[in-house]
N, C-alpha and C. Protein backbone atom coordinates (compact mmCIF):
# COMPACT_ATOMS: atom_id res chain seq x y z
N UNK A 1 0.84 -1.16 0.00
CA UNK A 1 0.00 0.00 0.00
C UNK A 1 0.89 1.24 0.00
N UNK A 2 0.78 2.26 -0.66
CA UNK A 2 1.28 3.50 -0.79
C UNK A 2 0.49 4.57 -0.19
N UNK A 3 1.16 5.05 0.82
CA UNK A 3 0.33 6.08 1.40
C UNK A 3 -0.03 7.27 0.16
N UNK A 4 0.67 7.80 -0.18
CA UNK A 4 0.57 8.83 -1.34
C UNK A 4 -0.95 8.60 -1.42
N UNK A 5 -1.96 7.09 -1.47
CA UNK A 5 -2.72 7.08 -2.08
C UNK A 5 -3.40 7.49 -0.93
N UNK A 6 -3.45 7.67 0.02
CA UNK A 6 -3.72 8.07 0.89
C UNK A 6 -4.01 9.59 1.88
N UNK A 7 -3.69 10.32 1.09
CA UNK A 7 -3.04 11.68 1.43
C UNK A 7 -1.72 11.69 1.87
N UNK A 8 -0.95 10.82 1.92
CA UNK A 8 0.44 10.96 2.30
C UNK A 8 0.36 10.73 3.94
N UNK A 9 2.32 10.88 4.18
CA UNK A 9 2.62 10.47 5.44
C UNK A 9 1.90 11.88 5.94
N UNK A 10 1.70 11.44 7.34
CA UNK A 10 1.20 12.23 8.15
C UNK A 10 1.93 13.28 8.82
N UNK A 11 1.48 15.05 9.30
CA UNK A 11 2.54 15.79 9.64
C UNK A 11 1.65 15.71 11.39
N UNK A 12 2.43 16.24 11.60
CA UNK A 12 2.72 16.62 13.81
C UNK A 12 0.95 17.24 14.03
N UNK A 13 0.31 16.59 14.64
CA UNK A 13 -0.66 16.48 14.88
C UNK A 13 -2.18 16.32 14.10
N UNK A 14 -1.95 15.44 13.47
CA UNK A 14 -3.17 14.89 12.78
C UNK A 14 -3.12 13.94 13.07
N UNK A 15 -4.89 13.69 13.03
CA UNK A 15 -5.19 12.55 13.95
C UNK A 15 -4.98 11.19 12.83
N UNK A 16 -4.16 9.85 13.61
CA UNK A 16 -4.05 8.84 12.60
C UNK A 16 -4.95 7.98 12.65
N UNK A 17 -5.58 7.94 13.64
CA UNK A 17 -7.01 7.05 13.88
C UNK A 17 -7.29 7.05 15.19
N UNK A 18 -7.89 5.75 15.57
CA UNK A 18 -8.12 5.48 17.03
C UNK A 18 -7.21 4.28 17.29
N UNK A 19 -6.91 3.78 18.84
CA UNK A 19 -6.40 3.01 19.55
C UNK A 19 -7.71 2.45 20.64
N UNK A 20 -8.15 1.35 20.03
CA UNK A 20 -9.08 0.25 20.84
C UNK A 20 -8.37 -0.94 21.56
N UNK A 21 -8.73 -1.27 22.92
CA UNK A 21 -8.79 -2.60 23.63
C UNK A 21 -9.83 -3.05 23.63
N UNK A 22 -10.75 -3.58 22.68
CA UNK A 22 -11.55 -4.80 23.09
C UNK A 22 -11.37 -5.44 24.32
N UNK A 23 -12.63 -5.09 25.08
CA UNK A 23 -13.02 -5.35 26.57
C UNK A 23 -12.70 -4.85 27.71
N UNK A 24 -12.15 -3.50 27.44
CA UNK A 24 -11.90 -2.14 28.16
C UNK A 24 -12.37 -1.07 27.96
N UNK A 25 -12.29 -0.08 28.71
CA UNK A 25 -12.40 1.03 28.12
C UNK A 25 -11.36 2.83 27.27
N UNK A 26 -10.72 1.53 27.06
CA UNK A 26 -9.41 2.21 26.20
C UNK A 26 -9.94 1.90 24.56
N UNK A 27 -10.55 3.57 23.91
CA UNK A 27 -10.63 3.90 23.26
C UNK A 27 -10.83 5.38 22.54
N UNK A 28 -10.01 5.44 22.24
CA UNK A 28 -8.91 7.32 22.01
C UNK A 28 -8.85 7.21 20.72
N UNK A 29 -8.54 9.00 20.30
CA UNK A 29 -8.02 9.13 19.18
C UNK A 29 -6.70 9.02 19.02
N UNK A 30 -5.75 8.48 17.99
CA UNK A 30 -4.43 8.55 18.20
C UNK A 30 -3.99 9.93 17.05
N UNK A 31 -2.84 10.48 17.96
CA UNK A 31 -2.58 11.15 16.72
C UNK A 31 -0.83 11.29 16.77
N UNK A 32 -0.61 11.49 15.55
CA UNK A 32 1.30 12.00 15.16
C UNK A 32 1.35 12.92 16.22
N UNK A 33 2.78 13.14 16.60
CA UNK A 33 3.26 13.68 17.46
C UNK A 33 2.63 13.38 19.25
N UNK A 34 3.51 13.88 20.12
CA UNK A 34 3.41 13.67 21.59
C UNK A 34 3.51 14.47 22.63
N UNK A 35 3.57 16.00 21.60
CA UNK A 35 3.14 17.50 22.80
C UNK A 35 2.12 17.25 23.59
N UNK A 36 2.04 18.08 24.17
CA UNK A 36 0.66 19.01 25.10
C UNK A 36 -0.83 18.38 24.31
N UNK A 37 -0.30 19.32 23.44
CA UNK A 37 -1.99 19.76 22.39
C UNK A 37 -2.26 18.08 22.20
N UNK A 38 -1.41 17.17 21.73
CA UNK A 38 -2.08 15.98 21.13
C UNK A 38 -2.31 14.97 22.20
N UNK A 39 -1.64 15.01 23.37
CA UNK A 39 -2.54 14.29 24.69
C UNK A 39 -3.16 14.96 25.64
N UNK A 40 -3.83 16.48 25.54
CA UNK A 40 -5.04 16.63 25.66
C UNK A 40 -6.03 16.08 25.12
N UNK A 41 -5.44 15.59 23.57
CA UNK A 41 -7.04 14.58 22.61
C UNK A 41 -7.03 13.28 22.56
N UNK A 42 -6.11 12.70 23.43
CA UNK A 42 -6.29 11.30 22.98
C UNK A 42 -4.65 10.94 22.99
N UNK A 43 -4.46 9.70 22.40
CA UNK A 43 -2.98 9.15 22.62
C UNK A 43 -1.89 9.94 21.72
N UNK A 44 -0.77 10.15 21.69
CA UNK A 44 0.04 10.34 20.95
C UNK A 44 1.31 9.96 20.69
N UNK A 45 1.78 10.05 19.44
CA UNK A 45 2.47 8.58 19.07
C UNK A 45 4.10 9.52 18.49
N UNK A 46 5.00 8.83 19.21
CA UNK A 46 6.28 9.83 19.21
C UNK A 46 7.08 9.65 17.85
N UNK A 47 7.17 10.68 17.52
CA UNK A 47 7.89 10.77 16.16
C UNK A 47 8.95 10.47 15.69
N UNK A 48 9.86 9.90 16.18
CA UNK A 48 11.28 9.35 16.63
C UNK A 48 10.37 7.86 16.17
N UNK A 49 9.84 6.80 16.10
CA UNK A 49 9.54 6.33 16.17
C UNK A 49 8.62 5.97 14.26
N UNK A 50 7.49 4.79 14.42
CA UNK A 50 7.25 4.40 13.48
C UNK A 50 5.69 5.21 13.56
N UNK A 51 4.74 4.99 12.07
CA UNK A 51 3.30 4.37 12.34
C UNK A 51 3.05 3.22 11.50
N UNK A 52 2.15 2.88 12.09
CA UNK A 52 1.01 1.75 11.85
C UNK A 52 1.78 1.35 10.34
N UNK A 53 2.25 -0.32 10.07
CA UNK A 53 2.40 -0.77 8.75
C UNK A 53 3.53 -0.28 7.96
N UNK A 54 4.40 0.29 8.87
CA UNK A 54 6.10 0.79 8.04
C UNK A 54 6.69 -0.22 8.89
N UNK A 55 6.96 -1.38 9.60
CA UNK A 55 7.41 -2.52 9.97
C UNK A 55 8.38 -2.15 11.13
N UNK A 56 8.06 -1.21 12.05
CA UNK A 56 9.24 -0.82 13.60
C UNK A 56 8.23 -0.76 14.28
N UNK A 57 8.72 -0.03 15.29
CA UNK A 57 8.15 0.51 16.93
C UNK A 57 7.37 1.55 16.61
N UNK A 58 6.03 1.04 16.66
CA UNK A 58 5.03 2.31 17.26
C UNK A 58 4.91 2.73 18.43
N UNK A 59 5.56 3.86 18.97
CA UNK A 59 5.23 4.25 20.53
C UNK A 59 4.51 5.03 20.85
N UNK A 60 3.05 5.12 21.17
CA UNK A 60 1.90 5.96 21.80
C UNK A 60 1.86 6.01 22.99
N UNK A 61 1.40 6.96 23.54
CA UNK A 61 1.11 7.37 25.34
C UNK A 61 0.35 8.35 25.48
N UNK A 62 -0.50 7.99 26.66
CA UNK A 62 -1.64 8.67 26.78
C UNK A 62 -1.71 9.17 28.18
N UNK A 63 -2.91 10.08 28.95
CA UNK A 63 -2.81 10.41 30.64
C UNK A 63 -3.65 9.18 30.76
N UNK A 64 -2.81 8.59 32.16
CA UNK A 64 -3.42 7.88 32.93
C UNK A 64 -4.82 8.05 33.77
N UNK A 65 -5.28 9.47 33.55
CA UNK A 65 -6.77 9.90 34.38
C UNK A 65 -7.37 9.78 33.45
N UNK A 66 -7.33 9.73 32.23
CA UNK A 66 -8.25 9.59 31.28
C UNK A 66 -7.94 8.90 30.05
N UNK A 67 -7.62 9.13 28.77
CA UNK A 67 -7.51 8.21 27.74
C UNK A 67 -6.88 6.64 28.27
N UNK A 68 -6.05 6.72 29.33
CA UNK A 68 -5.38 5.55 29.06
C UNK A 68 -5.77 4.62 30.84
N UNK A 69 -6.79 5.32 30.68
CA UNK A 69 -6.90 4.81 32.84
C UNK A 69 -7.63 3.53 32.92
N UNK A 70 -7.91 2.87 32.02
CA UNK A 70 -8.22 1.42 31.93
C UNK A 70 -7.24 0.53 32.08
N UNK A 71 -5.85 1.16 31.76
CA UNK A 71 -4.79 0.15 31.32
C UNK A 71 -4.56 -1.06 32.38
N UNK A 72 -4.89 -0.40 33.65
CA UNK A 72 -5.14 -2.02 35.19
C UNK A 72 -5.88 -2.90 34.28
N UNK A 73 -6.69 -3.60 33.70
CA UNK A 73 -7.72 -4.34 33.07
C UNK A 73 -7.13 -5.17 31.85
N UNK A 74 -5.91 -4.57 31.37
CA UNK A 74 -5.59 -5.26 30.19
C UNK A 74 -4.72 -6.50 30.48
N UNK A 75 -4.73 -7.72 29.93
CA UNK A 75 -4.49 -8.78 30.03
C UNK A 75 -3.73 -9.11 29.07
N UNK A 76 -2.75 -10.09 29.06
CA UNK A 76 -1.82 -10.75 28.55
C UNK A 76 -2.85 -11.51 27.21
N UNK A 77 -2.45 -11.56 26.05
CA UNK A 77 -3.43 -11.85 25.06
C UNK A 77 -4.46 -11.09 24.57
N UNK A 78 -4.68 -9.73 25.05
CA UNK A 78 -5.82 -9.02 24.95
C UNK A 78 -5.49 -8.20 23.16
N UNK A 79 -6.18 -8.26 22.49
CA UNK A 79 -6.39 -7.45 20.90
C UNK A 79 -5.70 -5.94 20.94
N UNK A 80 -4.92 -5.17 21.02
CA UNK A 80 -4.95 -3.81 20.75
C UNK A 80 -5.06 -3.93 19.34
N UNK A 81 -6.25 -3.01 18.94
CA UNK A 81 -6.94 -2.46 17.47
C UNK A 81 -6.35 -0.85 17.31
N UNK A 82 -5.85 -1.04 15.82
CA UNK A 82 -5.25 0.33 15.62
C UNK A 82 -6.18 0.46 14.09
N UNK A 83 -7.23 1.70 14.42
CA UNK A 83 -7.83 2.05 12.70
C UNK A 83 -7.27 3.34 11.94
N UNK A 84 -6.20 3.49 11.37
CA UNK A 84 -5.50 4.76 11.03
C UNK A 84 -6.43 4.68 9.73
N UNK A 85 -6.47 6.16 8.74
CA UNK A 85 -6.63 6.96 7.55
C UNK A 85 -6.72 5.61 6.86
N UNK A 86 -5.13 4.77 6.98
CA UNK A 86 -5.52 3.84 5.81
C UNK A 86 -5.35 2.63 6.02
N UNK A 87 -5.53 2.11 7.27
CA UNK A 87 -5.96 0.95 7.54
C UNK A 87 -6.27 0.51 8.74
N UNK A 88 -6.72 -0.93 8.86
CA UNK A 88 -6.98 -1.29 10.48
C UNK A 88 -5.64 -2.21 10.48
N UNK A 89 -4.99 -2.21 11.85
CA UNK A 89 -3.84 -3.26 12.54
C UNK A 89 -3.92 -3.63 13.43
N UNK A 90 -3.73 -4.92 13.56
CA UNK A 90 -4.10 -5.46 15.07
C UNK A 90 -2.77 -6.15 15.63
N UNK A 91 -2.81 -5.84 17.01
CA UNK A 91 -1.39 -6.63 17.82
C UNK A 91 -2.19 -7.33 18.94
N UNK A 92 -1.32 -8.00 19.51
CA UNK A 92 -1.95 -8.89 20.41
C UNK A 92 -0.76 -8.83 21.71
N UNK A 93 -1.46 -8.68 23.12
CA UNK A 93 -0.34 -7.94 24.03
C UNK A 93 0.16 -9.37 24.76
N UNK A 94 1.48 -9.20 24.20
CA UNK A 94 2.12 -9.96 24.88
C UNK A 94 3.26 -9.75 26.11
N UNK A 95 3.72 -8.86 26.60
CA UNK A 95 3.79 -7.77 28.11
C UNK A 95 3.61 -6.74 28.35
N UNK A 96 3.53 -6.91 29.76
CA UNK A 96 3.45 -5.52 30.28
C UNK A 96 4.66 -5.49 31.63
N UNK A 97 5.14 -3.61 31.36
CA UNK A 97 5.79 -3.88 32.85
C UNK A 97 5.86 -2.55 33.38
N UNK A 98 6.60 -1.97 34.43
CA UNK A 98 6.47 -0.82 34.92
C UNK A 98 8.23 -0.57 34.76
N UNK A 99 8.10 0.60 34.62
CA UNK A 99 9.96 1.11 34.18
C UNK A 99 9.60 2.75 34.87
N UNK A 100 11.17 3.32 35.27
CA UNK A 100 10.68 4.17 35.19
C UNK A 100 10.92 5.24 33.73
N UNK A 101 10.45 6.65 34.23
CA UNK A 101 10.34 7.57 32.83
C UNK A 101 11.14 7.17 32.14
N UNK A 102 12.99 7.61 32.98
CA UNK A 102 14.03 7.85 32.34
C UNK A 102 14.86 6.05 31.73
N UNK A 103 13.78 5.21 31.78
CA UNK A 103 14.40 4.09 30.96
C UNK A 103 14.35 3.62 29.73
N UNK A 104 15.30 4.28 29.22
CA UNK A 104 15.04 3.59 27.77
C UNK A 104 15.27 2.43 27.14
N UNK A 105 15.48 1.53 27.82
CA UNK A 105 15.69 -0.13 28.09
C UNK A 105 14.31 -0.69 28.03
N UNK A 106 13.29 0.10 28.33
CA UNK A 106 11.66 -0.30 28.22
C UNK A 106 11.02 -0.51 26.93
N UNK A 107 11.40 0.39 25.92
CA UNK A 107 11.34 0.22 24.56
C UNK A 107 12.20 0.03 23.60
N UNK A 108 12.06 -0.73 22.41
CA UNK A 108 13.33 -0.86 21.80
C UNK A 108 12.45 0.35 20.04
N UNK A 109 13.58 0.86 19.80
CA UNK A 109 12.64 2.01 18.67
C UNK A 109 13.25 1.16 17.11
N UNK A 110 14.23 0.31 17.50
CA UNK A 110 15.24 -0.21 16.57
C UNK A 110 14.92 -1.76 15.67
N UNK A 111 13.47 -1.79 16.40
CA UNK A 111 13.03 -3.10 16.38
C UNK A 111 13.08 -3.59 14.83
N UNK A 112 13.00 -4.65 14.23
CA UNK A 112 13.16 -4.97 12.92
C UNK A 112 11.70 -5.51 12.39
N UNK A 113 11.08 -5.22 13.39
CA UNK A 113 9.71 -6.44 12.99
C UNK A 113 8.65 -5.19 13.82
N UNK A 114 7.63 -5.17 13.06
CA UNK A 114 5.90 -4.07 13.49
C UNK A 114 5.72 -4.56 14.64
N UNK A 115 5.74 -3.66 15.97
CA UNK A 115 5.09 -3.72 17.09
C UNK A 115 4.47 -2.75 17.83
N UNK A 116 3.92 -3.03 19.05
CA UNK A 116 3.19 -1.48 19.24
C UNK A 116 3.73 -1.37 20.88
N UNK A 117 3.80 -0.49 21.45
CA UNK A 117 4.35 0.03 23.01
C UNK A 117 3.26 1.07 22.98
N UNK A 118 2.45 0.79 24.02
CA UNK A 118 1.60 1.85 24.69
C UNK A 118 2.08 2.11 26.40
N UNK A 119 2.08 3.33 26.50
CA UNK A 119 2.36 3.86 27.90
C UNK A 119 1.76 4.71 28.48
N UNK A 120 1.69 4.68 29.54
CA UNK A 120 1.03 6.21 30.45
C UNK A 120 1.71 5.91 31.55
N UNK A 121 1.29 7.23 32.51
CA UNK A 121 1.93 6.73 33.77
C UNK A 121 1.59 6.44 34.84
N UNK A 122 2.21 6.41 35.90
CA UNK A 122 2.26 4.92 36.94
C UNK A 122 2.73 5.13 37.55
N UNK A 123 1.48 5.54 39.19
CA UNK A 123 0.71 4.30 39.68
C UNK A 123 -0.60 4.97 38.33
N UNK A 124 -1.79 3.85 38.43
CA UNK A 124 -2.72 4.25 37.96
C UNK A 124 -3.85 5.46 38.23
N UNK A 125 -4.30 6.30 37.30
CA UNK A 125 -5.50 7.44 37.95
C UNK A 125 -4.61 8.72 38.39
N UNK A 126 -3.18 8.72 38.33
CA UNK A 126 -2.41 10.03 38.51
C UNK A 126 -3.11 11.07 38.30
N UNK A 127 -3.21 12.26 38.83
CA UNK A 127 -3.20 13.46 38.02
C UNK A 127 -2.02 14.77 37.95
N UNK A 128 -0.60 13.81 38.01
CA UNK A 128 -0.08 14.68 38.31
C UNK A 128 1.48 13.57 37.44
N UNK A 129 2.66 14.54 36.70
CA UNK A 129 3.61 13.42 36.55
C UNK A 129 3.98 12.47 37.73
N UNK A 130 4.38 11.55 37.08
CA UNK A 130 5.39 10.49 38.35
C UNK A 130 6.57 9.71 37.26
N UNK A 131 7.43 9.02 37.81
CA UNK A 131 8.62 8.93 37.17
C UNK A 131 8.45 7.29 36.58
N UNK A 132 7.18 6.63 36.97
CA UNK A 132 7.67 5.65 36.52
C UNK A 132 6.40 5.67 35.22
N UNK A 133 6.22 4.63 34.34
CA UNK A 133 5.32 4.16 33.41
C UNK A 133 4.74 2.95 33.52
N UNK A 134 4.16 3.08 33.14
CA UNK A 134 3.32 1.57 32.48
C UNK A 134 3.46 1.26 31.14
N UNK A 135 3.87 0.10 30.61
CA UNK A 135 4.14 -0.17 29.26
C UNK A 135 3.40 -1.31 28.62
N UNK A 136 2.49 -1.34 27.59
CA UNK A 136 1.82 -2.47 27.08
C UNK A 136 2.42 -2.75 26.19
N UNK A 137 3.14 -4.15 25.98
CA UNK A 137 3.20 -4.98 24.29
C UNK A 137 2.90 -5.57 23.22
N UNK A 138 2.91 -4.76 22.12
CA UNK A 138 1.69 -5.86 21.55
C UNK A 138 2.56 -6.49 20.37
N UNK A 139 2.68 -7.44 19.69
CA UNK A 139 3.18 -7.90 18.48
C UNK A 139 2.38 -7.76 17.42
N UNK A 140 2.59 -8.04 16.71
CA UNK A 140 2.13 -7.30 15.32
C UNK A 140 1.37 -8.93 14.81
N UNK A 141 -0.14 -8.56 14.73
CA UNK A 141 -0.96 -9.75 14.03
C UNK A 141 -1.16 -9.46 12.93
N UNK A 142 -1.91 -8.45 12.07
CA UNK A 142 -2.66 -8.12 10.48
C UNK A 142 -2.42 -6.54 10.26
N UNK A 143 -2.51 -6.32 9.08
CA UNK A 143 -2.55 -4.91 8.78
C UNK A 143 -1.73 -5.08 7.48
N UNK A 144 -2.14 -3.74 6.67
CA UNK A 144 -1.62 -3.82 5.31
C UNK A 144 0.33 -3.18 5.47
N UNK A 145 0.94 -3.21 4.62
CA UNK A 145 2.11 -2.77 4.77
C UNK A 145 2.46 -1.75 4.21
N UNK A 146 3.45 -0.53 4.49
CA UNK A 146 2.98 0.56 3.50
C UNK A 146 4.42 -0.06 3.17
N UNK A 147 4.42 0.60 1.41
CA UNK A 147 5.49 0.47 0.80
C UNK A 147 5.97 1.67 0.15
N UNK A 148 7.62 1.91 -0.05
CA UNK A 148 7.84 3.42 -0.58
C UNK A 148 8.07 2.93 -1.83
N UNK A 149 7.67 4.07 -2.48
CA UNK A 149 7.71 4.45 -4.19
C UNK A 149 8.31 5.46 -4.61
């Protein structure tokens, strides 16, 4: 798939779709970039990083008081659903763990194979920073692949 056909790659805050857990209540808009402005609306997905169907590390994070305050509930095997502009992708979570902020040993951005890292932070229901995170894993089940032209 060629994004081009698509409107093209996406710039710093447009929304790329939503981020669903089937059988939670984690369901947000996701969007490019990871300022202020784009997790006031929902998750946002760091630019250093991949989206949806270019075959690396997608890393999104959301506030724990709200878009992402279900994350206690999610289970080992549970669906994360990603529906971007131009397609749906699904991963399937295979860990979770708590790190703190400053670890970058928690994610790998270098990965060779489509996966997804969702985070917020931790303990759960914060309304305020704290140093550590919460990290969900998901591996990469379906989704189309984008290809460059």
């Amino acid at each position: 798939m060629d994004l081009d056909d698509f409107g093209g790659y996406p710039s710093v805050g447009d929304e790329l779709g939503r981020i669903v857990i089937p059988g939670t209540n984690v369901d947000c808009a996701m969007y490019w970039g990871d300022g202020k402005t784009q997790l006031n609306q929902g998750a946002g997905t760091y630019t250093g990083a991949y989206i949806p169907g270019e075959g690396g590390t997608i890393l999104a994070g959301a506030h724990t008081n709200s878009y992402f305050r279900d994350f206690e509930n999610v289970e080992l095997g549970d669906e994360i659903v990603i529906t971007t502009y131009y397609g749906e992708y699904h991963y399937e979570v295979v860990n979770m763990q708590v790190a703190l902020d400053t670890d970058s040993s928690a994610y790998d951005l270098e990965a060779d194979e489509e996966n997804v890292i969702l985070y917020t932070c931790y303990p759960f229901g914060t309304l305020q920073h704290t140093s550590q995170r919460y990290f969900i894993y998901g591996k990469y089940v379906s989704g189309p692949e984008i290809v460059d032209n």
